[in-house]
Each structure stands twice: as C-alpha cells, then as structure tokens.
N, C-alpha and C. Protein backbone atom coordinates (compact mmCIF):
# COMPACT_ATOMS: atom_id res chain seq x y z
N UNK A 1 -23.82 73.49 47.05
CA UNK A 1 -23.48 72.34 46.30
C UNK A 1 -22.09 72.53 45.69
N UNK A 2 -21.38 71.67 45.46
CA UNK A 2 -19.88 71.86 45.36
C UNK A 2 -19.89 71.20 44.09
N UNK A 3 -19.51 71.15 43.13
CA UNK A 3 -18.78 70.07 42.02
C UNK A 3 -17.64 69.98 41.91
N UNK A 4 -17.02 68.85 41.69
CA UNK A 4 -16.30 68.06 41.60
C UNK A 4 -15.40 67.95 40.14
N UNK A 5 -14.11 68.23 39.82
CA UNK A 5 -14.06 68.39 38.36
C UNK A 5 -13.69 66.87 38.41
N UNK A 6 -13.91 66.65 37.13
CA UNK A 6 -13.75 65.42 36.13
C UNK A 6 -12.57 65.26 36.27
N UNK A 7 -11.12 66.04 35.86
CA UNK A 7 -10.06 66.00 35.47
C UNK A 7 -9.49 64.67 35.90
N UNK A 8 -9.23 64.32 36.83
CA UNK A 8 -8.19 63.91 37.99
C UNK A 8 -8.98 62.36 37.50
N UNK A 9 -10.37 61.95 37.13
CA UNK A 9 -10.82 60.64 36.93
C UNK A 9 -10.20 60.47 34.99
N UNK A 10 -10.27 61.91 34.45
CA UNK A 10 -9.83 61.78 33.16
C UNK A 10 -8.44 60.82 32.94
N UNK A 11 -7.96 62.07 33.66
CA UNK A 11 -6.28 61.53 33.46
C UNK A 11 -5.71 59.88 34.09
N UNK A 12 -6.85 59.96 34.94
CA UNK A 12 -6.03 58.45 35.73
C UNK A 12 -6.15 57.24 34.00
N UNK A 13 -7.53 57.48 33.62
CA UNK A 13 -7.87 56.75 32.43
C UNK A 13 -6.93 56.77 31.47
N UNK A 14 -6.50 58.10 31.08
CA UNK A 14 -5.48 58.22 30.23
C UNK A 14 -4.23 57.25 30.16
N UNK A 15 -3.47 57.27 31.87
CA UNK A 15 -2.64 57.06 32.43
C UNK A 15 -2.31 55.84 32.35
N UNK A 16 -4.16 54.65 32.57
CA UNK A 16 -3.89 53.53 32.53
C UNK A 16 -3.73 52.98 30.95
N UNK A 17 -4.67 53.96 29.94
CA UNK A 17 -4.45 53.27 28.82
C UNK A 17 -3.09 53.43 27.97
N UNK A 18 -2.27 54.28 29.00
CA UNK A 18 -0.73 54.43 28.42
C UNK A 18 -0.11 53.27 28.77
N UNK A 19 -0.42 52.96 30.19
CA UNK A 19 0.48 51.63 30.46
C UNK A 19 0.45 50.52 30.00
N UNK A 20 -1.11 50.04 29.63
CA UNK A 20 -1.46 49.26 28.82
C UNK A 20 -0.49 48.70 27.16
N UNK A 21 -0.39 50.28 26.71
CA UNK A 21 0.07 50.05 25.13
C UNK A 21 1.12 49.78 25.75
N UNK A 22 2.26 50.57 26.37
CA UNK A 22 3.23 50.19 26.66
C UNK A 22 3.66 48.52 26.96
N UNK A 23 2.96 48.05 28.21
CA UNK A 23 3.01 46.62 28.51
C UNK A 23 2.89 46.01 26.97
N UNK A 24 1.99 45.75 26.07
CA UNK A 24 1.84 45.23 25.08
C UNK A 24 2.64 45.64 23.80
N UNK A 25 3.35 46.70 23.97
CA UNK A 25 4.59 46.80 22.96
C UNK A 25 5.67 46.07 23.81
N UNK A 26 6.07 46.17 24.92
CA UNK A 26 7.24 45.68 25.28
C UNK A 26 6.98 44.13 25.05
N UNK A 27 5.59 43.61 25.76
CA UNK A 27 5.27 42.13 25.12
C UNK A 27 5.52 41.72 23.84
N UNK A 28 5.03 42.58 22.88
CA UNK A 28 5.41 42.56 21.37
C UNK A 28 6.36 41.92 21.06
N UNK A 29 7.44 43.64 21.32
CA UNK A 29 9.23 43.35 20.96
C UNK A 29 9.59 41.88 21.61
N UNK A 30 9.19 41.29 23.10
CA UNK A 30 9.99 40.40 23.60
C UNK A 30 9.48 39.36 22.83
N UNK A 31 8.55 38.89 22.19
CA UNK A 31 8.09 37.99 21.80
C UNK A 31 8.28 37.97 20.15
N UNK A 32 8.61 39.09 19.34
CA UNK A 32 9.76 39.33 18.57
C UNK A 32 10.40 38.96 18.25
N UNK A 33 11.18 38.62 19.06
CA UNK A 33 13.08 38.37 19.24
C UNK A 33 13.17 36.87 19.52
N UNK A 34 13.71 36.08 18.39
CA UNK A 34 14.06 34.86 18.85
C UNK A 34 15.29 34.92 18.79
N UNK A 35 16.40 34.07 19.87
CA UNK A 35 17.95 34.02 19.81
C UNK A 35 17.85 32.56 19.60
N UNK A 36 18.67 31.98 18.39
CA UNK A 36 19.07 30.78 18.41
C UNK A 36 20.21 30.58 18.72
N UNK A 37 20.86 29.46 19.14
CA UNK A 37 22.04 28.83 19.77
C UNK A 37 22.62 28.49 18.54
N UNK A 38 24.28 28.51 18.58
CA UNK A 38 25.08 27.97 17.34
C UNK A 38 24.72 26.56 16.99
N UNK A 39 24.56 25.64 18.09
CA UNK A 39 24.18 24.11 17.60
C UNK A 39 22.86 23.98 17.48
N UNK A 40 22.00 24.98 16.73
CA UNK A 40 20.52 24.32 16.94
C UNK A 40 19.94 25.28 16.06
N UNK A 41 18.83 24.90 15.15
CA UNK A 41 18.03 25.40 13.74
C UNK A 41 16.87 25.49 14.45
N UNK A 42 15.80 26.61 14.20
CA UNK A 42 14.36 26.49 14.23
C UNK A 42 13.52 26.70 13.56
N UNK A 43 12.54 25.95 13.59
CA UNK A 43 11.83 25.59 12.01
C UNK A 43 10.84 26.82 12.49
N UNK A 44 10.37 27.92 11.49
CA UNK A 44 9.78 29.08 11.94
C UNK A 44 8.35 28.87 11.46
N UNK A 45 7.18 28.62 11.86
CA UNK A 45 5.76 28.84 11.26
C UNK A 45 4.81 29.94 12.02
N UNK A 46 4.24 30.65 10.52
CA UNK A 46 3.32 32.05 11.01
C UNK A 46 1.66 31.62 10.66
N UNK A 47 1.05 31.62 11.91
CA UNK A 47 -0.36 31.15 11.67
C UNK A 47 -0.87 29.36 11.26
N UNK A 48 0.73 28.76 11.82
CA UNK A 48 0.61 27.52 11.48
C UNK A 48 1.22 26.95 9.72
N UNK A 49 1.89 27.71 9.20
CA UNK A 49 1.99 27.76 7.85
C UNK A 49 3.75 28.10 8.32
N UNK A 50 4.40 26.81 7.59
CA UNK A 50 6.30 27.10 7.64
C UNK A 50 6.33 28.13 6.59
N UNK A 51 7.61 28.71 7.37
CA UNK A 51 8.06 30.07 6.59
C UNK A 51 9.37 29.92 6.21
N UNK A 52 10.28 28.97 7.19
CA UNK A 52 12.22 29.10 7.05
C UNK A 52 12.28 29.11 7.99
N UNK A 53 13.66 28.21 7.85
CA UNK A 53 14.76 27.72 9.61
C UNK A 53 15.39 29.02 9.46
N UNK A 54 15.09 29.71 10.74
CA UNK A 54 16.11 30.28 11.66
C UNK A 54 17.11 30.06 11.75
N UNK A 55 18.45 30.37 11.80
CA UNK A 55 19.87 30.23 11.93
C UNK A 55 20.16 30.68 12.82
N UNK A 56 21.36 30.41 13.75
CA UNK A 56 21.96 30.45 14.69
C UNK A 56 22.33 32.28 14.70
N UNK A 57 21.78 32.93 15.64
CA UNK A 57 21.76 34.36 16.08
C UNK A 57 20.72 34.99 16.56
N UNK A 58 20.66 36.15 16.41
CA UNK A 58 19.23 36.75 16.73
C UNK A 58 18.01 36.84 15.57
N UNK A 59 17.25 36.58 15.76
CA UNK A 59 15.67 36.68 14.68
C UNK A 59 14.42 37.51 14.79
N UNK A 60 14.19 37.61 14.08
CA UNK A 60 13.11 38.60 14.49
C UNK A 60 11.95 37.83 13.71
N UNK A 61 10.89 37.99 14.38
CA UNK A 61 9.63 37.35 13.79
C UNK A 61 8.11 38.22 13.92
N UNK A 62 6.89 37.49 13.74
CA UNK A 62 5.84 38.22 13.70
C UNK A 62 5.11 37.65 14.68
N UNK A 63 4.89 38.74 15.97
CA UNK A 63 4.63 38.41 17.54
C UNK A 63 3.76 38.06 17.63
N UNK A 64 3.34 37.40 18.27
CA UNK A 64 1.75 36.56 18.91
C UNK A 64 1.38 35.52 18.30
N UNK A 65 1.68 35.57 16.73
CA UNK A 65 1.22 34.96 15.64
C UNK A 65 2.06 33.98 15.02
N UNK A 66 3.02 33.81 15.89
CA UNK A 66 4.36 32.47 14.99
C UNK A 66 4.93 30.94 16.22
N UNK A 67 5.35 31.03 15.68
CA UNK A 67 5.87 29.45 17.21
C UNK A 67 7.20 28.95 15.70
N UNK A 68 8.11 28.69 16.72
CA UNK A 68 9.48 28.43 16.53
C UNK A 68 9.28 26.97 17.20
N UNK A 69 10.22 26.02 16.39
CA UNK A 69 10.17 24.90 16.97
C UNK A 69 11.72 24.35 16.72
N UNK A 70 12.42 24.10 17.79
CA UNK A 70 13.68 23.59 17.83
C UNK A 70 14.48 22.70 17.87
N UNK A 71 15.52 22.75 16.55
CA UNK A 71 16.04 21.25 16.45
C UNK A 71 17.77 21.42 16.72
N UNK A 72 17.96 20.60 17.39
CA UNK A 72 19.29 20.41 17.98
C UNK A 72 20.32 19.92 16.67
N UNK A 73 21.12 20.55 15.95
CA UNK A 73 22.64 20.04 15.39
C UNK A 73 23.67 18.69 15.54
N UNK A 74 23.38 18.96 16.77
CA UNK A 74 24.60 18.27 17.76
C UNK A 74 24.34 16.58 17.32
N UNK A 75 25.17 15.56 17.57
CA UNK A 75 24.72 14.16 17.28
C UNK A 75 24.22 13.65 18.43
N UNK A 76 22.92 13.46 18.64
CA UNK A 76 22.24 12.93 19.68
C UNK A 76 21.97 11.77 20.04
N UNK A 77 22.29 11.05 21.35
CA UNK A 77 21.99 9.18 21.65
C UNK A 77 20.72 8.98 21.82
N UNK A 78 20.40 7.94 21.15
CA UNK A 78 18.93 7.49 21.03
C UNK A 78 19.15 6.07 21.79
N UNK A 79 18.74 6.15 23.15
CA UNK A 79 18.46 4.44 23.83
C UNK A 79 17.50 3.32 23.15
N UNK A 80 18.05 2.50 22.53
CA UNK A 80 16.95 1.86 22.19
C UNK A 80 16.54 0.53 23.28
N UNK A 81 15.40 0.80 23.72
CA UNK A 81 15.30 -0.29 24.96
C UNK A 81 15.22 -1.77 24.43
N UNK A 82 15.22 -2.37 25.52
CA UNK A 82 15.45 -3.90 25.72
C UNK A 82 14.28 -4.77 24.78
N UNK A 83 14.81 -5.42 23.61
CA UNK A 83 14.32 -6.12 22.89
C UNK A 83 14.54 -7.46 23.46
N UNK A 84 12.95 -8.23 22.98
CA UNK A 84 12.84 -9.90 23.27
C UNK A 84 12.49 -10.01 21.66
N UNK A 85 13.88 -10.87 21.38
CA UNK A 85 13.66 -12.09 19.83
C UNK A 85 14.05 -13.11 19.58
N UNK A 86 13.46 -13.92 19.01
CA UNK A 86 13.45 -15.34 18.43
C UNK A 86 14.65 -15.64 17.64
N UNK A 87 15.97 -16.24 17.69
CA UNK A 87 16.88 -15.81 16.29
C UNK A 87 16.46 -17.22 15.49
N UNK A 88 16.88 -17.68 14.20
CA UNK A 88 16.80 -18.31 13.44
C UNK A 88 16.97 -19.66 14.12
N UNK A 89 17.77 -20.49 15.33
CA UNK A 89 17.45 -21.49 15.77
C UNK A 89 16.61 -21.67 17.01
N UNK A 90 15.21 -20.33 17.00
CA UNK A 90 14.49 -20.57 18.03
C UNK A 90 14.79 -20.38 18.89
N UNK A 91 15.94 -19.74 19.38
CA UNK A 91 16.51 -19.47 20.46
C UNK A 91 15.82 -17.92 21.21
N UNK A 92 15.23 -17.60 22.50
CA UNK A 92 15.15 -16.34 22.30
C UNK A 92 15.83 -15.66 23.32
N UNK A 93 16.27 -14.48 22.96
CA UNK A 93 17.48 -13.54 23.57
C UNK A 93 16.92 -12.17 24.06
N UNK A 94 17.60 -11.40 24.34
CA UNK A 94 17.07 -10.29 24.90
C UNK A 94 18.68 -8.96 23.75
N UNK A 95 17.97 -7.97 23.87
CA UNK A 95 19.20 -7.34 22.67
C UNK A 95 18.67 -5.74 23.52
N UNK A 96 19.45 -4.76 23.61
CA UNK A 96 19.48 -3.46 23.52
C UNK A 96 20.56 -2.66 22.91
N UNK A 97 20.06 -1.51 22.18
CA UNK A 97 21.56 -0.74 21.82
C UNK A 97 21.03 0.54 21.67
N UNK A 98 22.26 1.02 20.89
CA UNK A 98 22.24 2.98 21.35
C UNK A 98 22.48 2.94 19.89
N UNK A 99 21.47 4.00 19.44
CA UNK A 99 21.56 4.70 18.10
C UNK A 99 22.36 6.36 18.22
N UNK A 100 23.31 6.53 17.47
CA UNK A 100 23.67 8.06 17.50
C UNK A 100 23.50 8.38 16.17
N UNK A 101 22.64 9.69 16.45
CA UNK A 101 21.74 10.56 14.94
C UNK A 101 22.20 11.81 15.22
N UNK A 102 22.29 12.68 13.88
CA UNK A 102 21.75 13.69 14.06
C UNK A 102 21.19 14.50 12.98
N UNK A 103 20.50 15.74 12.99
CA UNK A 103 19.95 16.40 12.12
C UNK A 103 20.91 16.76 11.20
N UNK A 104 20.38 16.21 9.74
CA UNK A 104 20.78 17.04 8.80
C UNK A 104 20.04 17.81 7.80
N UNK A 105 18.97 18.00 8.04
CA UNK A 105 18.07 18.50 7.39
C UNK A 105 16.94 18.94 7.87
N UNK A 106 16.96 20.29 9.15
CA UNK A 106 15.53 20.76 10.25
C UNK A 106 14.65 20.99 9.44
N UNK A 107 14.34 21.16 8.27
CA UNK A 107 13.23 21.26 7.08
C UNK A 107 12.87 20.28 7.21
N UNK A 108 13.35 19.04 6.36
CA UNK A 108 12.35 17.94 6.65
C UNK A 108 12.09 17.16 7.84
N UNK A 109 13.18 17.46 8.83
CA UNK A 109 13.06 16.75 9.54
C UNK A 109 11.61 17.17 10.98
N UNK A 110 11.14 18.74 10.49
CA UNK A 110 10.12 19.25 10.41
C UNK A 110 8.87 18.93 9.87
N UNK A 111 9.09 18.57 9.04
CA UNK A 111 8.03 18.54 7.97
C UNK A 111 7.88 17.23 7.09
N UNK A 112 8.53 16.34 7.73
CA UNK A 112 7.87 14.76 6.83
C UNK A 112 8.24 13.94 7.84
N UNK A 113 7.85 14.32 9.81
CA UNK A 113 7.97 13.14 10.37
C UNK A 113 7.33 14.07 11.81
N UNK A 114 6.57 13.63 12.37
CA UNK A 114 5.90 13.95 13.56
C UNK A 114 7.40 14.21 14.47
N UNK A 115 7.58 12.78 15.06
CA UNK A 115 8.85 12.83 15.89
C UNK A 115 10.02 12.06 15.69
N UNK A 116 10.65 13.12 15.41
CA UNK A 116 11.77 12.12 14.85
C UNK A 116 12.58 11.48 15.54
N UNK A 117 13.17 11.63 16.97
CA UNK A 117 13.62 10.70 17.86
C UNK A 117 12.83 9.57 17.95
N UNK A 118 11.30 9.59 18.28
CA UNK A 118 10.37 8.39 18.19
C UNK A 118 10.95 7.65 17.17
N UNK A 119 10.54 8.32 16.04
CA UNK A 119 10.38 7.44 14.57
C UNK A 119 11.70 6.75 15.11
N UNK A 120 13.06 7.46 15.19
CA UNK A 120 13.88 6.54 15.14
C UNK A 120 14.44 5.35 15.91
N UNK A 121 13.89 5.74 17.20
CA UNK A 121 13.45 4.34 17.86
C UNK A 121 12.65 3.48 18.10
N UNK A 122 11.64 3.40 17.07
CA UNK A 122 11.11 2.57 17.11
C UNK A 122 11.55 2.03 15.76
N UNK A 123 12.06 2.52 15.01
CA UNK A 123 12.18 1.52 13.69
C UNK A 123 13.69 1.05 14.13
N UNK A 124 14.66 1.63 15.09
CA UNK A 124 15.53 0.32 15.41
C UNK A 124 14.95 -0.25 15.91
N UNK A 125 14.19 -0.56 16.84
CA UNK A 125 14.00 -1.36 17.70
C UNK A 125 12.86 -2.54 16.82
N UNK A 126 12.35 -2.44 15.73
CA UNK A 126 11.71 -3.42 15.15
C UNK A 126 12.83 -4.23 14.30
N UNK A 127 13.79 -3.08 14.17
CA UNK A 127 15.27 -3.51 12.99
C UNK A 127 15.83 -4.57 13.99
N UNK A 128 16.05 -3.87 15.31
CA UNK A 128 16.89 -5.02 15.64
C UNK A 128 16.62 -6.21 16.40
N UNK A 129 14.94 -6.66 16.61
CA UNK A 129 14.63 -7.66 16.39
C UNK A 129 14.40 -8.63 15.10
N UNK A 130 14.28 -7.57 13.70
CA UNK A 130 14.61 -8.39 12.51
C UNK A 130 15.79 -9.01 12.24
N UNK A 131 16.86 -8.21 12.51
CA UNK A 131 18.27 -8.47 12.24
C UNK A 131 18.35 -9.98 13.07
N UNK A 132 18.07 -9.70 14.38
CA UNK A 132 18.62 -11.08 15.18
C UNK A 132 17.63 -11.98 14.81
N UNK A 133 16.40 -12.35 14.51
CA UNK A 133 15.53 -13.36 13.67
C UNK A 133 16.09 -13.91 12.81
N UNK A 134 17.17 -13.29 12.14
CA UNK A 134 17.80 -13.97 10.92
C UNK A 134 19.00 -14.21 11.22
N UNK A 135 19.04 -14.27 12.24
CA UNK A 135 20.63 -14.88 12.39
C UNK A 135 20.65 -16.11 13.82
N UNK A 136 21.72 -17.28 13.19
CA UNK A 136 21.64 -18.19 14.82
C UNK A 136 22.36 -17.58 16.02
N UNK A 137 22.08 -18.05 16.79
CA UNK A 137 21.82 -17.84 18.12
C UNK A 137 23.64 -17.51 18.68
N UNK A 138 24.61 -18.19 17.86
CA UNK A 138 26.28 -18.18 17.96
C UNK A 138 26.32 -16.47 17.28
N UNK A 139 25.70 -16.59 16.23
CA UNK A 139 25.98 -15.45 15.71
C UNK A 139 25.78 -13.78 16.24
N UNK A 140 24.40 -14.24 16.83
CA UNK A 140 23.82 -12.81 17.76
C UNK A 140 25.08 -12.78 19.13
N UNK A 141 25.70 -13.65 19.23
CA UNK A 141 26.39 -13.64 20.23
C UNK A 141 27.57 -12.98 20.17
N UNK A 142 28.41 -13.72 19.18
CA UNK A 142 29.88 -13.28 18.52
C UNK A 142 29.88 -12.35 17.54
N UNK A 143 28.90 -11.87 16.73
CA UNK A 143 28.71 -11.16 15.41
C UNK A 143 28.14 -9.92 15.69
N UNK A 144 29.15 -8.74 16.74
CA UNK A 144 27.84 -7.63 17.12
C UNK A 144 28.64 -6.80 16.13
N UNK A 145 29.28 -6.23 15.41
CA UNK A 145 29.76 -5.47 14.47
C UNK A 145 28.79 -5.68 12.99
N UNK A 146 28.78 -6.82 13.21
CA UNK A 146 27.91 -7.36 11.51
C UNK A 146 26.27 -7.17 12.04
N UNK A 147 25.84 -7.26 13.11
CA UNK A 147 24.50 -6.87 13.46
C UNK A 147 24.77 -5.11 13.59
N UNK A 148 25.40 -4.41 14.31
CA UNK A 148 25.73 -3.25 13.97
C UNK A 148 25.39 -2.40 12.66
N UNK A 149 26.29 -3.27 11.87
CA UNK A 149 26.14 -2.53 10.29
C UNK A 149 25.26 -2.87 9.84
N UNK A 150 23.83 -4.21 9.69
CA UNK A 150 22.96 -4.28 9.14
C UNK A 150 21.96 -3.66 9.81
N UNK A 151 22.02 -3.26 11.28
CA UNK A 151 20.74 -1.99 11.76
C UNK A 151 21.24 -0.76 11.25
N UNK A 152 22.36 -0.95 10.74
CA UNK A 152 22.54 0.80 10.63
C UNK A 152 22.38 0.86 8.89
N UNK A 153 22.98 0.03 7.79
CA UNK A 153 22.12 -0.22 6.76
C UNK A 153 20.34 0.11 6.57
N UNK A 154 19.35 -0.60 7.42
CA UNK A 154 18.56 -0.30 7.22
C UNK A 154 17.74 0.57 7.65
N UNK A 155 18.54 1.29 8.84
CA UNK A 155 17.90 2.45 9.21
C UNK A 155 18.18 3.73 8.19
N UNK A 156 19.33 3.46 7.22
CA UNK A 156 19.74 4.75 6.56
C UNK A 156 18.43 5.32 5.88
N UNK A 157 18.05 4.49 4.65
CA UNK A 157 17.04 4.93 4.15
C UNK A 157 15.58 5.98 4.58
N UNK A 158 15.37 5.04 5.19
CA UNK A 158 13.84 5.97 5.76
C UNK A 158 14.60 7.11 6.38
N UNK A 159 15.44 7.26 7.39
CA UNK A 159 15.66 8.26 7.91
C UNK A 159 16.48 9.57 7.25
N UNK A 160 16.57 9.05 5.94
CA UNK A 160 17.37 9.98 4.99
C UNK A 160 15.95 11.08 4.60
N UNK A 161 15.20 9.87 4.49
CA UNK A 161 13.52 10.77 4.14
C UNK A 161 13.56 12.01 4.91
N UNK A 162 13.73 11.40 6.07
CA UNK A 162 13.27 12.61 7.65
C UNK A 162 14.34 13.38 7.89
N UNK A 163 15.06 13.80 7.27
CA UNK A 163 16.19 14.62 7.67
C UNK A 163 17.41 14.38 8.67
N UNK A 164 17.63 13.53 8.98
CA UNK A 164 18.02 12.31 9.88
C UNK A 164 19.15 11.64 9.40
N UNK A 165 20.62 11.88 9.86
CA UNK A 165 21.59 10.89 9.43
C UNK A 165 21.63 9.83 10.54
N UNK A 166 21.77 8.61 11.01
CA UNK A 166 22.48 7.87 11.45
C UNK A 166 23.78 7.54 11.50
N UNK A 167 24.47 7.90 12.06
CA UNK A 167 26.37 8.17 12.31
C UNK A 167 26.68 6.74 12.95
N UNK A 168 25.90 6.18 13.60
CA UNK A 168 26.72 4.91 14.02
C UNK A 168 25.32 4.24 15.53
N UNK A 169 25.34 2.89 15.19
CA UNK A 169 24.22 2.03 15.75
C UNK A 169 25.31 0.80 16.60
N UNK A 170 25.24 0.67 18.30
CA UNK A 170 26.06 0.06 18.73
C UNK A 170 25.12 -1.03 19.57
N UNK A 171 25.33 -1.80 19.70
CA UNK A 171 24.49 -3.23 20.31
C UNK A 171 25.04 -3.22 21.65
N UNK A 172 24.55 -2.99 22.87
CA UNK A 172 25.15 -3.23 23.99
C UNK A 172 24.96 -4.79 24.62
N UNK A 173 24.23 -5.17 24.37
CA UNK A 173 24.14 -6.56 24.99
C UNK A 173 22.81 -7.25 24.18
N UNK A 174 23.48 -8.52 23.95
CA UNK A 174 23.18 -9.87 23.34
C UNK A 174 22.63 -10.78 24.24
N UNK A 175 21.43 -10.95 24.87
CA UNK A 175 21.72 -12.61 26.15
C UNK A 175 20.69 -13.66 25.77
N UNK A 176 21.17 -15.00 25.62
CA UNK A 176 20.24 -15.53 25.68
C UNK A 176 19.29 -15.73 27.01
N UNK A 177 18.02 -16.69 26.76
CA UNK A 177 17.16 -16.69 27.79
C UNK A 177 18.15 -17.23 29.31
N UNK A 178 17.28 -17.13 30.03
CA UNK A 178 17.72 -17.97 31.37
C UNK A 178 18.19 -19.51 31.31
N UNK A 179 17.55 -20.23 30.29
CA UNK A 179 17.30 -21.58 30.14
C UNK A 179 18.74 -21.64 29.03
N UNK A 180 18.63 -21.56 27.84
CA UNK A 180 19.69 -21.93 27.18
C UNK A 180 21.15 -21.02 27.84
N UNK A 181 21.57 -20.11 28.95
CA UNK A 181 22.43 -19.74 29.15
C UNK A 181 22.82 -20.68 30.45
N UNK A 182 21.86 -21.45 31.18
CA UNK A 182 21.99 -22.70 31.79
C UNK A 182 22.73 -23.92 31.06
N UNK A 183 22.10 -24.13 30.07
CA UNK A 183 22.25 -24.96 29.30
C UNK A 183 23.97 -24.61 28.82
N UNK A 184 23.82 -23.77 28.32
CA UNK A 184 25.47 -23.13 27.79
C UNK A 184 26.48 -23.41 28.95
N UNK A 185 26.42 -23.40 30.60
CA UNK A 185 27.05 -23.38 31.16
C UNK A 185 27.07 -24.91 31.71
C-alpha cells in the first residue's frame, strides 16, 4: 500500500487562497480611486448617505460601499422640443428653443432635484407655451428677444433652487398653423 502525501493538495489550497486576496485587494484599490475631470464635480455617497463633491483630481474613497455620481461644469444645451400653443388671439403656433444651463451648485443640484436636465426641460417647455398664450399672434412672431427674456426670467427662480444657472434661453422658431400662414399669404 503506498500513501500519498497531502502536501502538494495543501499548497495548491494555499496558492488559490493567495490569489484570491490578491484579486480582491487589487479590486479594492481600483475601485478606490476615483479620477475626476477638471470640468466636472462628483457628488460622493457611502451606503447611500452624501458625504462631499469630489473635485477635479484624483480621490480616494471607501470601496464596494460608495457610488460617485457626475456632474458636468461646462454650460450645457438643453433642446427644448416642439411646442403646440394657443397665443392670446387664438391663434395656434408651433414654438421650439434651446436652453443653455449650467451647474452651479453639484450639491444641490444633487440633492433637491431628481433630474435636472429633465426638470429643466420640462419647465421651459410649459414656460414657453405660457409665455406665447399671453401674447398675440404678431407678437410671437416679431418679439423673439422679449419671449427670450421672459422664459429665461421665469426659469431663473426654481432653477436657482436646483443648483442650476440658466445663461441664456433662445427661441428657434415661431410658426403659425398651416391655415392662418395661408391666410397670411
């Protein structure tokens, strides 16, 4: 009868539970290390609980257990799609424009608004069917600077809440329906 030593099944065990720690420290460290970009803040939460924006460099955090969430600096275009409204002589038109925002505040703009690109297009886009409701139909036409400044007036507020400047709200096109642009011609 021959036996067989143990050793050689020992060590393989050993061997694998070295590689193991290893793999899961190097996982660790990489998951560690956050690099932020110069134009962009990240709002840092551990276990679901905010801790502090990250700043632009390298970071170090607490692995497995955190999520970074990233907000861009830069002034970003917000499309606001194609609105149908009624203006003050019943007339109804079609309106789209471009909102340019950007973060001034990744704290709140974290933390007192789900999404803040959403939020902000949809409250132009209710703004700038209010705006043209109150104005006649000559006016939505010839008056896009003065519709301009009153979407960008009332977007300031709320979005001051959310961390959110508005830098400038541009109207790309005004049309009336098919029928009164017949009529016009």
């Amino acid at each position: 009868m021959v036996l067989i030593p143990l050793q050689g099944a020992g060590s393989t065990i050993v061997l694998l539970l070295v590689v193991i720690v290893l793999v899961l420290a190097i996982a660790a460290l990489a998951s560690s290390v956050q690099i932020v970009n110069a134009y962009e803040k990240r709002a840092y939460t551990r276990f679901g609980k905010y801790q502090k924006l990250l700043d632009p460099g390298v970071n170090f955090v607490t692995p497995f257990v955190s999520k970074t969430y990233t907000f861009d600096m830069r002034t970003e275009t917000l499309d606001v799609p194609r609105q149908e409204a009624i203006t003050r002589d019943n007339s109804p038109v079609t309106a789209d424009a471009v909102v340019y925002i950007k973060v001034m505040d990744a704290k709140k703009a974290f933390l007192e608004v789900d999404d803040y690109k959403r939020a902000v297009s949809n409250l132009a886009q209710t703004t700038l069917r209010a705006v043209i409701g109150d104005m006649e139909l000559d006016d939505t036409l010839n008056k896009r600077q003065e519709i301009n400044a009153r979407i960008r007036k009332e977007l300031d507020e709320p979005t001051d809440e959310w961390g959110v400047r508005v830098e400038s709200v541009e109207v790309r096109e005004v049309n009336p329906s098919q029928d009164v642009q017949q009529a016009m011609e």
